[in-house]
Protein backbone atom coordinates (compact mmCIF):
# COMPACT_ATOMS: atom_id res chain seq x y z
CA UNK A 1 89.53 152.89 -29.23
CA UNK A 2 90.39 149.54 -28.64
CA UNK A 3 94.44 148.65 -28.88
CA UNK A 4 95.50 145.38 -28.97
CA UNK A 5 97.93 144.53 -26.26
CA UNK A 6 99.00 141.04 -28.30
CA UNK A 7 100.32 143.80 -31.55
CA UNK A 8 102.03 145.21 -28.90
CA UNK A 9 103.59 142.62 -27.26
CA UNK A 10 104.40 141.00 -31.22
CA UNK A 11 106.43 144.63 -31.66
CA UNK A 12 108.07 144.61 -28.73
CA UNK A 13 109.49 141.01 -30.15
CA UNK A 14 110.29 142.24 -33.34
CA UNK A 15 112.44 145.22 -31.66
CA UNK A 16 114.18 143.26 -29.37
CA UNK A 17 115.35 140.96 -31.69
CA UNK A 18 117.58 143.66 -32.77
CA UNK A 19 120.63 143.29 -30.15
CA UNK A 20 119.39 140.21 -28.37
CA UNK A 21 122.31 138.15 -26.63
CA UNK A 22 122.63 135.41 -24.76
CA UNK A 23 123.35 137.71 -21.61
CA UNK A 24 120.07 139.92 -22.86
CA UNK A 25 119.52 142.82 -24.96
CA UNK A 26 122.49 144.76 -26.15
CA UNK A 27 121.35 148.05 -28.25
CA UNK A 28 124.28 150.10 -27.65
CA UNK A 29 123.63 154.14 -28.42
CA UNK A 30 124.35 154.71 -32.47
CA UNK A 31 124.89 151.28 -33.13
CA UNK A 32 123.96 148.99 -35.81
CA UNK A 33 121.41 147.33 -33.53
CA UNK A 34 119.58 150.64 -32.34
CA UNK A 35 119.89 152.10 -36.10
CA UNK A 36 117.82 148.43 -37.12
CA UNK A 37 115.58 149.07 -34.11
CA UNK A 38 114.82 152.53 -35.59
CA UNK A 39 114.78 151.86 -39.22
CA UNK A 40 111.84 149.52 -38.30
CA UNK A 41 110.14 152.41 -36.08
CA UNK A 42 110.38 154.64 -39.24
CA UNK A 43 109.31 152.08 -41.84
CA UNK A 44 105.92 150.75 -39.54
CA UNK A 45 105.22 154.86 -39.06
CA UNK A 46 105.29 155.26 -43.03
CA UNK A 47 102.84 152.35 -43.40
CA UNK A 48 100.22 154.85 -40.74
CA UNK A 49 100.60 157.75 -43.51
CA UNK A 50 102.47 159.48 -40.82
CA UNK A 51 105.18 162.43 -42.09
CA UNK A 52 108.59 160.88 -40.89
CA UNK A 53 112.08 162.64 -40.18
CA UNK A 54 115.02 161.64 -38.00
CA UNK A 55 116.99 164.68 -36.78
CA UNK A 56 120.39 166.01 -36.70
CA UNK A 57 120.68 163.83 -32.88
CA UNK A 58 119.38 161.03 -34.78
CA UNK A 59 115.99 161.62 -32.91
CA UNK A 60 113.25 159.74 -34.84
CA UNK A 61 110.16 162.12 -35.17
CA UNK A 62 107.05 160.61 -36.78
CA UNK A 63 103.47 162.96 -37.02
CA UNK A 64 100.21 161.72 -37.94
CA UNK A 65 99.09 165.61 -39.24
CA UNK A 66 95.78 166.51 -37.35
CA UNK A 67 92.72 169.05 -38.69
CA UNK A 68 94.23 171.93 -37.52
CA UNK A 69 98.08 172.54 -38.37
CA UNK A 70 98.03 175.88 -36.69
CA UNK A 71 97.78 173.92 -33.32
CA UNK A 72 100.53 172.33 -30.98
CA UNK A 73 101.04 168.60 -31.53
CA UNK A 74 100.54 166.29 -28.40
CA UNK A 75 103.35 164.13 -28.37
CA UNK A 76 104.69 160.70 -26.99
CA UNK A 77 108.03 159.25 -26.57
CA UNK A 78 110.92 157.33 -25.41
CA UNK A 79 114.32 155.14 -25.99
CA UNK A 80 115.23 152.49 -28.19
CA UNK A 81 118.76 152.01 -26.84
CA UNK A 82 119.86 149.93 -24.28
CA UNK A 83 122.53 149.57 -21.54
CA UNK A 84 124.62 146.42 -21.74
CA UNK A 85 123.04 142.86 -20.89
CA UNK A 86 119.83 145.12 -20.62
CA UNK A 87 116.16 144.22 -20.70
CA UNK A 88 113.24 143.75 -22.95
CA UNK A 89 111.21 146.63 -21.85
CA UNK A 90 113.01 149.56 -20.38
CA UNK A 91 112.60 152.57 -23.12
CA UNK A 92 111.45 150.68 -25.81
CA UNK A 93 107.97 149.75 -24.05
CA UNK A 94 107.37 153.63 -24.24
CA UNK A 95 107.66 154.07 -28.05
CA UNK A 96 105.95 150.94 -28.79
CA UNK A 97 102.85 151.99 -26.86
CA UNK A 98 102.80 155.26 -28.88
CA UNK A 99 103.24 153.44 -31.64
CA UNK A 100 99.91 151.15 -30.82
CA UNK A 101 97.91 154.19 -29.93
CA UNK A 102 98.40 155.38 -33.77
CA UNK A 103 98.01 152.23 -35.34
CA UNK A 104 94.44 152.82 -33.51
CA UNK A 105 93.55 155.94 -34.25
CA UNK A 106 94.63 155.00 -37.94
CA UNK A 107 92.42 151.64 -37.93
CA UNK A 108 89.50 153.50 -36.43
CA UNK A 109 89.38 156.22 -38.64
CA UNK A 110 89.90 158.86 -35.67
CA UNK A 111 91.05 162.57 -36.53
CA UNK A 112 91.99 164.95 -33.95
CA UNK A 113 92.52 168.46 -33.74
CA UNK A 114 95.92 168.39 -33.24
CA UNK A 115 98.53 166.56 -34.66
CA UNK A 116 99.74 163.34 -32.64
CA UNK A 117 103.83 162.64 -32.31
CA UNK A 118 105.65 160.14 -32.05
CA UNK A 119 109.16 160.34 -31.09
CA UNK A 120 112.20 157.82 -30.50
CA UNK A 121 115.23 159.65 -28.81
CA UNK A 122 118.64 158.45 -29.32
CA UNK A 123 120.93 158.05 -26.66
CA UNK A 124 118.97 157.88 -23.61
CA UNK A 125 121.19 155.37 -21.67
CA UNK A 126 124.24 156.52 -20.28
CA UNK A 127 126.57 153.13 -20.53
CA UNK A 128 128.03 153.69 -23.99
CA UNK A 129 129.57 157.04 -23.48
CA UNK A 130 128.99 157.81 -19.98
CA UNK A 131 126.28 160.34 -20.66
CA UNK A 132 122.54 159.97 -20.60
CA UNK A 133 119.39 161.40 -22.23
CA UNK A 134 121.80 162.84 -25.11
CA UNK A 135 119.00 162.87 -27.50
CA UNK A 136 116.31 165.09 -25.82
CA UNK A 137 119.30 167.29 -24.35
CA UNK A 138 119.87 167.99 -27.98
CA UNK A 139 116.39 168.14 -28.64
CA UNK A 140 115.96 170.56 -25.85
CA UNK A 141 118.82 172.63 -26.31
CA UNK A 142 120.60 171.18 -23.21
CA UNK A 143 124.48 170.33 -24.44
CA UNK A 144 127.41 171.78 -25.72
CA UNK A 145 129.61 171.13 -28.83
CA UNK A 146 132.73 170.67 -26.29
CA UNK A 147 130.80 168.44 -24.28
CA UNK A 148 129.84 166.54 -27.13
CA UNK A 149 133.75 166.12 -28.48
CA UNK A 150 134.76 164.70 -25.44
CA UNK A 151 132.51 161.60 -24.96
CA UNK A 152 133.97 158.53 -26.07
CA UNK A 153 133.24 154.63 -25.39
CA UNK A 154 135.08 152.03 -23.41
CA UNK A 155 136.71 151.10 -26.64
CA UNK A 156 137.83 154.61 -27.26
CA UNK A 157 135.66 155.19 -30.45
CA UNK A 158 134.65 158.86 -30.06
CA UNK A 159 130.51 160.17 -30.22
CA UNK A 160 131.82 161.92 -33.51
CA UNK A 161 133.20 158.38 -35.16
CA UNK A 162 130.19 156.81 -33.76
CA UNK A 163 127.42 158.84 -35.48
CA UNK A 164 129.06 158.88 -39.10
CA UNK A 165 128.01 155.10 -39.48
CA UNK A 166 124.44 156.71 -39.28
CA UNK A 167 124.82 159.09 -41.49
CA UNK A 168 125.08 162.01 -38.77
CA UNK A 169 127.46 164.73 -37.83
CA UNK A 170 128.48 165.76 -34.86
CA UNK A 171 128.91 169.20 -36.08
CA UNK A 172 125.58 169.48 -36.80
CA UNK A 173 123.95 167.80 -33.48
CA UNK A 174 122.97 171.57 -32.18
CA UNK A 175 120.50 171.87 -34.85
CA UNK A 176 118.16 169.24 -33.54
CA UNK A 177 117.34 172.12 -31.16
CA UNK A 178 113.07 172.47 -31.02
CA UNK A 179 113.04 174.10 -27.78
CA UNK A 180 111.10 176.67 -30.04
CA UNK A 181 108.58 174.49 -31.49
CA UNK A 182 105.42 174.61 -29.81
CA UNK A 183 104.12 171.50 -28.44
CA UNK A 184 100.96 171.08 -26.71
CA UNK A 185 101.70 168.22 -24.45
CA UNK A 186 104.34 165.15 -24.19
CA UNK A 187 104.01 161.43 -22.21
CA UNK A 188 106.34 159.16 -21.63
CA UNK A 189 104.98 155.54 -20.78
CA UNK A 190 107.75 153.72 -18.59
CA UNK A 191 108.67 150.49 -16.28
CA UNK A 192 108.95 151.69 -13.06
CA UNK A 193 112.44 150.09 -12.25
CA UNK A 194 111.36 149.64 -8.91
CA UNK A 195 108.42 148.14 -6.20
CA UNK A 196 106.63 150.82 -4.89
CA UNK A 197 103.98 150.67 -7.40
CA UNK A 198 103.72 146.72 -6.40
CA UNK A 199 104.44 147.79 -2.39
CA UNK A 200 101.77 149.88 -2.32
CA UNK A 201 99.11 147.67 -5.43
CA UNK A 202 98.67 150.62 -7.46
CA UNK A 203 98.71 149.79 -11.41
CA UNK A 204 99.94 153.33 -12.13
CA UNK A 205 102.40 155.70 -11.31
CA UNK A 206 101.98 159.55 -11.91
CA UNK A 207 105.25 160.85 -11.41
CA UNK A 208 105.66 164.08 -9.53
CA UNK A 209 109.33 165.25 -10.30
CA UNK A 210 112.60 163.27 -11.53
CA UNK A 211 115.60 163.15 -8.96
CA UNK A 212 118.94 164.69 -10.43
CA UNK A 213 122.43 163.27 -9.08
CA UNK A 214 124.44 164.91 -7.38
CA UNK A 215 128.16 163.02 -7.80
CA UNK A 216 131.11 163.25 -5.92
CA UNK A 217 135.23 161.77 -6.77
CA UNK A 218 136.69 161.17 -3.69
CA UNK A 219 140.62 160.53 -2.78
CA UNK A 220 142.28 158.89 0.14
CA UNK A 221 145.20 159.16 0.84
CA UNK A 222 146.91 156.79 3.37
CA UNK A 223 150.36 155.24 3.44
CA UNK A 224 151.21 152.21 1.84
CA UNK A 225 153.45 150.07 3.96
CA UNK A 226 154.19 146.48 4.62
CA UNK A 227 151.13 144.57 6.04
CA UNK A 228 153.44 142.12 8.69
CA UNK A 229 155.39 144.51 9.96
CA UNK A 230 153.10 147.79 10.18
CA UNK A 231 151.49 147.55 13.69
CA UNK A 232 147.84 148.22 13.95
CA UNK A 233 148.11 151.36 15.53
CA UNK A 234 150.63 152.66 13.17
CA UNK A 235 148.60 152.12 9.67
CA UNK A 236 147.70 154.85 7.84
CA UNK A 237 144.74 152.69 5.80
CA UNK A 238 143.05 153.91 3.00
CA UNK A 239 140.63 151.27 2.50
CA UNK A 240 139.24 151.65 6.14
CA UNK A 241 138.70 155.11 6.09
CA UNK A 242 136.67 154.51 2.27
CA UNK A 243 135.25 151.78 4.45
CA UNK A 244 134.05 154.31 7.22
CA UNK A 245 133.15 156.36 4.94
CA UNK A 246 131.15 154.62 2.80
CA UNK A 247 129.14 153.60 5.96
CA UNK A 248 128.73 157.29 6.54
CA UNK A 249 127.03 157.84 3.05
CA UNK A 250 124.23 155.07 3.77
CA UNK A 251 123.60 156.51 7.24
CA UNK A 252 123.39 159.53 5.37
CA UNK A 253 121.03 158.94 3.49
CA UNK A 254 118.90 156.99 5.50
CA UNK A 255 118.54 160.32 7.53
CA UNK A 256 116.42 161.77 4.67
CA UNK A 257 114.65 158.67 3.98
CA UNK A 258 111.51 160.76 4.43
CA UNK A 259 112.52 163.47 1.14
CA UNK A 260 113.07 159.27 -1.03
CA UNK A 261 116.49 160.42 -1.14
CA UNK A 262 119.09 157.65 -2.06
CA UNK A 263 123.25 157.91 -2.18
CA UNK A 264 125.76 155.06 -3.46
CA UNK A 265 128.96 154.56 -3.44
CA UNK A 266 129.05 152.52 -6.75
CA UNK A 267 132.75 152.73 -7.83
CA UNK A 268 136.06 151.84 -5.10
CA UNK A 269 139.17 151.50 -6.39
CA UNK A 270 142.52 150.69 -4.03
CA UNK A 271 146.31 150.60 -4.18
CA UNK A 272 148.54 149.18 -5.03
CA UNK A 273 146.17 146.46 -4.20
CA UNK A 274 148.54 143.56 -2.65
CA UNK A 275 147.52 141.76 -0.15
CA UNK A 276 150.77 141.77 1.54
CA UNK A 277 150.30 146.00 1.39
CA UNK A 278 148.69 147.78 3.63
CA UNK A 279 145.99 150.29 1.15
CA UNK A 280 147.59 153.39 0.67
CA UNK A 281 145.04 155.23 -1.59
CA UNK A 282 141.22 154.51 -2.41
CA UNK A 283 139.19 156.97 -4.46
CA UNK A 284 135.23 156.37 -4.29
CA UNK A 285 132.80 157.46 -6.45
CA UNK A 286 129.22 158.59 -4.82
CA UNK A 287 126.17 159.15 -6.16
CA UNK A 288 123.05 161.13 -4.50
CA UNK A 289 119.79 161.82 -5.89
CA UNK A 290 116.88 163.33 -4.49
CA UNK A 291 113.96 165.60 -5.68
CA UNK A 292 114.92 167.53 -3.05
CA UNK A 293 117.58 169.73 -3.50
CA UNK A 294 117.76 170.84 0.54
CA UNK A 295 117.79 167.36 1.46
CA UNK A 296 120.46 166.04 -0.94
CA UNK A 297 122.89 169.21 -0.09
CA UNK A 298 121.93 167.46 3.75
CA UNK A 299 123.54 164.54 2.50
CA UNK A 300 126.53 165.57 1.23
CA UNK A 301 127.25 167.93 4.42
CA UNK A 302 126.99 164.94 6.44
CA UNK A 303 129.87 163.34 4.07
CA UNK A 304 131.81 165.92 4.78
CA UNK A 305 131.57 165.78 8.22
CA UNK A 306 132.54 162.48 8.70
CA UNK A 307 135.48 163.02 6.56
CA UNK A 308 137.01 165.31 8.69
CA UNK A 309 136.96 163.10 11.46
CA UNK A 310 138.72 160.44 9.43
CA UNK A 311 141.16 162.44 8.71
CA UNK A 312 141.64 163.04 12.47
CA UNK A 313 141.09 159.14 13.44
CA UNK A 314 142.87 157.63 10.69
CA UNK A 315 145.54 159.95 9.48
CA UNK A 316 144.86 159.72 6.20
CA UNK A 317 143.75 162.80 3.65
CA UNK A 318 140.75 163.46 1.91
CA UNK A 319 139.77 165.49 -0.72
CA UNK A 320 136.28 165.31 -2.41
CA UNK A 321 135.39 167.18 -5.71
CA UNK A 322 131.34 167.63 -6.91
CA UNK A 323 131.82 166.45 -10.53
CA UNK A 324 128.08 166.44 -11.51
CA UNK A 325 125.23 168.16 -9.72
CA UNK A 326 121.87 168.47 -11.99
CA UNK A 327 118.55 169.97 -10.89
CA UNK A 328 115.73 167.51 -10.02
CA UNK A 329 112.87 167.96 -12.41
CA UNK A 330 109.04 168.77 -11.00
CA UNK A 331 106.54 167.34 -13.57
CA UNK A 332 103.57 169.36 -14.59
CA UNK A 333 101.00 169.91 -11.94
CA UNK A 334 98.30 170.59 -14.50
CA UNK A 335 99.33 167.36 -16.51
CA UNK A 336 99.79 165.30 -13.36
CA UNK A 337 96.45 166.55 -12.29
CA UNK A 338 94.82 165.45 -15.78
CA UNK A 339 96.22 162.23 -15.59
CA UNK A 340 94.57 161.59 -12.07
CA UNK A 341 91.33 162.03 -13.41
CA UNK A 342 91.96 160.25 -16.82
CA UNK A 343 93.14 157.18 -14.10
CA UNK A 344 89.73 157.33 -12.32
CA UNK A 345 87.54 158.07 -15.21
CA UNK A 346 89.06 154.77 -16.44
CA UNK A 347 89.12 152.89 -13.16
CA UNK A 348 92.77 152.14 -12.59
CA UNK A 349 94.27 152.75 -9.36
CA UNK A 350 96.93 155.31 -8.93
CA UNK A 351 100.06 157.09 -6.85
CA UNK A 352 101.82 160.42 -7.04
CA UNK A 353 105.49 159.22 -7.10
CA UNK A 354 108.92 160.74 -7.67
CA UNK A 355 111.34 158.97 -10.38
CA UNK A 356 114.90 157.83 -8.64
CA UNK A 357 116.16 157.26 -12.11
CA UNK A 358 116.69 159.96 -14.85
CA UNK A 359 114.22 159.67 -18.23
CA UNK A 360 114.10 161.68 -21.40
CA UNK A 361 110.59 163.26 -20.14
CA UNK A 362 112.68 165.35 -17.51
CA UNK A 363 114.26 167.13 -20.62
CA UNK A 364 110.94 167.68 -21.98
CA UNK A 365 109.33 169.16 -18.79
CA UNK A 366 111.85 172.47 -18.98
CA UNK A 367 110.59 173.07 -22.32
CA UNK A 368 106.43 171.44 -22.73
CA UNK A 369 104.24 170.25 -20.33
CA UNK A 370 105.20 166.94 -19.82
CA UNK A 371 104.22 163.58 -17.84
CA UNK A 372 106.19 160.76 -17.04
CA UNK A 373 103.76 157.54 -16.44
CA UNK A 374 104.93 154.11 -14.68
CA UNK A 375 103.84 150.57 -14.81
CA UNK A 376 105.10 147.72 -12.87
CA UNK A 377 108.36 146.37 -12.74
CA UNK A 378 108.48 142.90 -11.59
CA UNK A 379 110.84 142.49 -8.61
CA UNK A 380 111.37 146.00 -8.95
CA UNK A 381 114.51 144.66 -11.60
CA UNK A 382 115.70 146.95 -14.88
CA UNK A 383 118.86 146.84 -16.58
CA UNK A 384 118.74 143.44 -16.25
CA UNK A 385 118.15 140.24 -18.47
CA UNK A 386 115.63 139.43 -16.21
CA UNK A 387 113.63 142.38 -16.47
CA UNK A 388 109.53 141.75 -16.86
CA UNK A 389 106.38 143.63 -16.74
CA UNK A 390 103.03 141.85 -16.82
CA UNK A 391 101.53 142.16 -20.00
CA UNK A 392 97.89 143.31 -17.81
CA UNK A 393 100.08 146.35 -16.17
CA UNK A 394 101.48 147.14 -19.74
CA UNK A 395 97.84 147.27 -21.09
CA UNK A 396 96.46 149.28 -17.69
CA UNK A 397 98.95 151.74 -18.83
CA UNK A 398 98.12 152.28 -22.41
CA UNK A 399 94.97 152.60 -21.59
CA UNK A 400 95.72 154.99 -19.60
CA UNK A 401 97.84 156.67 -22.15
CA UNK A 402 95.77 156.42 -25.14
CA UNK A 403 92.66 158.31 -22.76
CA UNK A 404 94.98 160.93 -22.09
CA UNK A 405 96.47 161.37 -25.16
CA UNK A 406 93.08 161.72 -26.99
CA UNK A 407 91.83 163.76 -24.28
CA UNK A 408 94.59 166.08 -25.38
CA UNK A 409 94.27 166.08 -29.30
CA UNK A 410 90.62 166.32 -28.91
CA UNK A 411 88.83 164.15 -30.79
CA UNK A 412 86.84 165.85 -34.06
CA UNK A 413 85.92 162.63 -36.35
CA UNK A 414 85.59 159.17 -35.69
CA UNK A 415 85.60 157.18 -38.54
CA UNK A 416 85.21 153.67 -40.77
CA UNK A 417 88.24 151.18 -40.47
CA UNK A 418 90.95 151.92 -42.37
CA UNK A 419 92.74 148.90 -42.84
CA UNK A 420 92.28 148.61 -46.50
CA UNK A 421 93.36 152.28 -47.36
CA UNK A 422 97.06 151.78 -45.15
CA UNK A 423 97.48 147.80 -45.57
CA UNK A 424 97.71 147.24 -41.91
């Protein structure tokens, strides 16, 4: 097949058109811009002849029917939404490419055995309501009504408000549940969001298992008091023992640099925040992730650890609570393994690699065989204005795709060109 990498790059255009800012791309989760950005997914799938649906998670789900419709469909997929100020290619880059790979198969007059997907989840980022991947949980049977009642924006418009304007219910989100539907493969084609792939000159990245977060609210509580009268040796300081501690969670981490595990301390908050008052509370929020459970649980031990000498040193008390802890994800070994070979029958280097960052195809790997492919990020930056991937690396990895994909349908008929029978 030949795909054209400037159609491609043209799509990706017309998509991010749809919630482009002057501080970048802004397609919030079951928005008007992400509905656009999906209407226009639907209404290029029609033009293909492909059956079309979007389900009760407002999932898009687009099949071009193969010979056999007793056999699993292979499937690809990813997000159209974005997090705020966001970038051109994170998510959508992924449904594009599947996109392109039909458009191909539809040009060249190829038929395969089994039916080809094409799937854009809702929902994947996590800055609208503070929960990620909401639209292959749903799809995978992996939330809760209550959990679903509770999310809410920044502006305080609940998920259920939120999904009417597309004409959804929240009642009826469960249903989007397929975890029974056989499927005989799925791939996700993703920026890496980071260097290694650059680090190490590789123009792939096979990913071997998705890290899960681990999260931790912490409290400290000092003693306020006034900061010119308050000796040194008589504070009680909040922010110096989240100071200490914070420390501790990098040196943590850096122990198990060896298992890629990562922590952060991305949210401090003091008070009553004066600066005439010495800090009497600070609460932190931490985040570790690993693919390594043993090594993450290290982590947090040594957290603990050096909060109990704080408390000692500093006077002040600490209490920490685990508010999130998810199971990392191990990718396919089969489908990893396939990939690998697909990479050298094609001739484009490759690495085995674990994903830092959380992706719809982790949902899909407890239910199908599933493989989670990188390309490139430049400067290892994502979820950023600024965010770029060579067109070349996006090419290498639809080439990649589209072998493996085919590989998987299997390949019955190849045909004439089509482009007068679909108007493409």
């Amino acid at each position: 097949m030949h795909v054209k990498i400037s159609r491609v790059m043209e799509t990706l255009q017309v998509i991010n058109q749809m919630g482009e800012t002057n501080h970048g791309i802004e397609r919030l989760a079951y928005t008007l811009e992400e509905q656009q950005a999906k209407q226009y997914i639907l209404k290029e799938c029609k033009k293909l002849g492909m059956e079309t649906s979007v389900d009760a998670a407002g999932n898009v789900i687009a099949k071009l029917p193969g010979t056999d419709p007793y056999l699993p469909a292979v499937a690809i997929g990813s997000h159209l939404d974005t997090v705020y100020s966001g970038g051109r290619y994170d998510g959508a880059l992924g449904v594009v490419a599947g996109l392109e790979i039909v458009r191909t198969m539809v040009e060249e007059g190829i038929e395969t055995a089994h039916s080809v997907e094409l799937i854009a989840f809702a929902c994947e980022e996590s800055s609208r309501f503070n929960f990620a991947t909401l639209g292959s949980k749903a799809m995978t049977g992996k939330v809760d009504q209550e959990t679903l009642e509770e999310l809410q924006d920044k502006d305080g418009i609940s998920l259920r408000n939120a999904v009417v304007n597309q004409g959804l219910e929240l009642d009826q989100f469960l249903s989007a549940n397929r975890k029974n539907t056989p499927l005989k493969a799925f791939y996700e084609l993703h920026i890496e969001q980071g260097l290694k792939l650059i680090d190490e000159k590789k123009s792939v990245g096979i990913v071997t298992g998705v890290a899960a977060p681990l999260r931790l609210a912490i409290e400290i509580e000092g003693r306020s008091s006034h900061s010119g009268t308050t000796g040194m040796t008589q504070r009680k300081d909040a922010l110096l023992s989240a100071s200490e501690l914070s420390l501790a969670v990098e040196k943590a981490a850096l122990l198990e640099e060896d298992f890629g595990t990562v922590a952060t301390v991305g949210v401090l908050e003091l008070a009553p925040g004066a600066m005439n008052v010495v800090p009497g509370y600070a609460s932190l929020k931490v985040d570790i992730r690993s693919t390594n459970v043993e090594s993450r649980n290290r982590v947090l031990n040594r957290i603990k650890e050096r909060a109990e000498l704080l408390e000692e040193k500093r006077g002040t008390t600490i209490s920490m609570k685990v508010i999130q802890e998810d199971q990392p994800v191990i990718m396919d070994e089969k489908g990893r393994k396939s990939l690998a070979k697909t990479c050298e029958d094609v001739g484009v280097s490759y690495l085995f690699m674990a994903s830092g960052a959380g992706h719809d195809a982790m949902n899909m790997a407890t239910c199908w065989p599933s493989a989670l492919i990188f390309v490139p990020s430049v400067d290892g930056l994502s979820h950023h204005p600024d965010e770029f991937t060579e067109e070349k690396d996006i090419e290498t990895g639809l080439k990649v795709l589209e072998a493996e994909v085919l590989k998987q349908a299997v390949i019955v008929s190849k045909g004439e060109d089509q482009h007068a029978s679909t108007g493409i």
